[in-house]
C-alpha atoms as a PDB file:
ATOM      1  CA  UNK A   1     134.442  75.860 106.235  1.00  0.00           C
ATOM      2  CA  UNK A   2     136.911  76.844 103.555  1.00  0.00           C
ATOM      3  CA  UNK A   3     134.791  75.405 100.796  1.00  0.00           C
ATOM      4  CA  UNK A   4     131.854  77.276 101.766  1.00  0.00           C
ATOM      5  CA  UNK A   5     133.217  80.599 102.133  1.00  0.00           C
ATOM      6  CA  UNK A   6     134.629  80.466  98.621  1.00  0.00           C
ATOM      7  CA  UNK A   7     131.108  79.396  97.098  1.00  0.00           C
ATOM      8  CA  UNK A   8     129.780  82.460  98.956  1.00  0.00           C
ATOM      9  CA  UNK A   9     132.229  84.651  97.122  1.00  0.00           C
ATOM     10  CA  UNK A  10     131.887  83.472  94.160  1.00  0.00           C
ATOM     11  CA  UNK A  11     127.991  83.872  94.164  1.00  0.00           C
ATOM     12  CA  UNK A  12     128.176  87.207  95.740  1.00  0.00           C
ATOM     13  CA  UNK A  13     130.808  87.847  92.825  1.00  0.00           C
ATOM     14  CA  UNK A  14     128.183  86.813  90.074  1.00  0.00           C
ATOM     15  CA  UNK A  15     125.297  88.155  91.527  1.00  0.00           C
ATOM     16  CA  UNK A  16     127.177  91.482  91.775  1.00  0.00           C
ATOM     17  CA  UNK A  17     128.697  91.057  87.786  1.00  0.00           C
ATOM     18  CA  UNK A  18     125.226  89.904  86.715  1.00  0.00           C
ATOM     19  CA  UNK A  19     123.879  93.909  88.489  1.00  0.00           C
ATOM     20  CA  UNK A  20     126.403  95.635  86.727  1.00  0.00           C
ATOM     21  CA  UNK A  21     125.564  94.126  83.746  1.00  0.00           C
ATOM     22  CA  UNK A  22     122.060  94.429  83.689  1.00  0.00           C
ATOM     23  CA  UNK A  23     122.507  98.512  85.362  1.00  0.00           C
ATOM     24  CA  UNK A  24     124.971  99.425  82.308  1.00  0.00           C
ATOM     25  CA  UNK A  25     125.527  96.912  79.815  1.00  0.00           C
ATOM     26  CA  UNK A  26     122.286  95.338  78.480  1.00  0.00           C
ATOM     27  CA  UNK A  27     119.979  97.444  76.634  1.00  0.00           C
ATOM     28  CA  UNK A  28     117.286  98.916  78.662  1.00  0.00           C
ATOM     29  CA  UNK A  29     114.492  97.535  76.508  1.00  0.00           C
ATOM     30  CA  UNK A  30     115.029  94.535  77.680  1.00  0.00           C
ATOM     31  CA  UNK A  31     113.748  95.008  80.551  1.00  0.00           C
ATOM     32  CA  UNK A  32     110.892  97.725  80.547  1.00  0.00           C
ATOM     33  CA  UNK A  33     107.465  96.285  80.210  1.00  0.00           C
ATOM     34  CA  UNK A  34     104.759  97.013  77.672  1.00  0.00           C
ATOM     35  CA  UNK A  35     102.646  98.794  79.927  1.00  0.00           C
ATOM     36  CA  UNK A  36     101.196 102.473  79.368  1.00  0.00           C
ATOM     37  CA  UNK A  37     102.906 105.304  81.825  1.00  0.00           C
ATOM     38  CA  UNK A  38     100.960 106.266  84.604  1.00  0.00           C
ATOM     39  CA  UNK A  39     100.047 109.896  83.978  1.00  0.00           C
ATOM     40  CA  UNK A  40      98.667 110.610  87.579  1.00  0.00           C
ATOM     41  CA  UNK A  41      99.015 114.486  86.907  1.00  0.00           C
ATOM     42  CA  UNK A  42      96.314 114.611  83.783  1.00  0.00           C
ATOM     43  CA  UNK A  43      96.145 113.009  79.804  1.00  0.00           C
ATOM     44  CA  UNK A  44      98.398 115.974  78.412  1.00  0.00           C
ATOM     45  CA  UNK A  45     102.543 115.675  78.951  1.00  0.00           C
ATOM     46  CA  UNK A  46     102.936 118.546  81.892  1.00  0.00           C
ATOM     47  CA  UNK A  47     106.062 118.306  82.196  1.00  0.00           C
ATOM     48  CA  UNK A  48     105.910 117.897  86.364  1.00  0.00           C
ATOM     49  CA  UNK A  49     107.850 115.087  86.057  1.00  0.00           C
END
């Protein structure tokens, strides 16, 4: 019971390290997509958003 509770830890730990990371670390064009914006308010910038 010992054994499992420290592999939960430890993935909880990584999972959590691996967040942080992606959150404030990496570079943020790493993960946007290619994809146009939505512009549900018209073609011009309105600045509503």
């Amino acid at each position: 019971m010992n054994d499992i509770q420290n592999i939960l830890v430890y993935v909880i730990v990584a999972i959590a390290i691996g967040y942080l990371a992606k959150k404030y670390v990496l570079p943020k064009t790493l993960f946007s997509s290619k994809k146009s914006k939505n512009k549900s308010c018209g073609e011009d910038d309105c600045g509503c958003h």
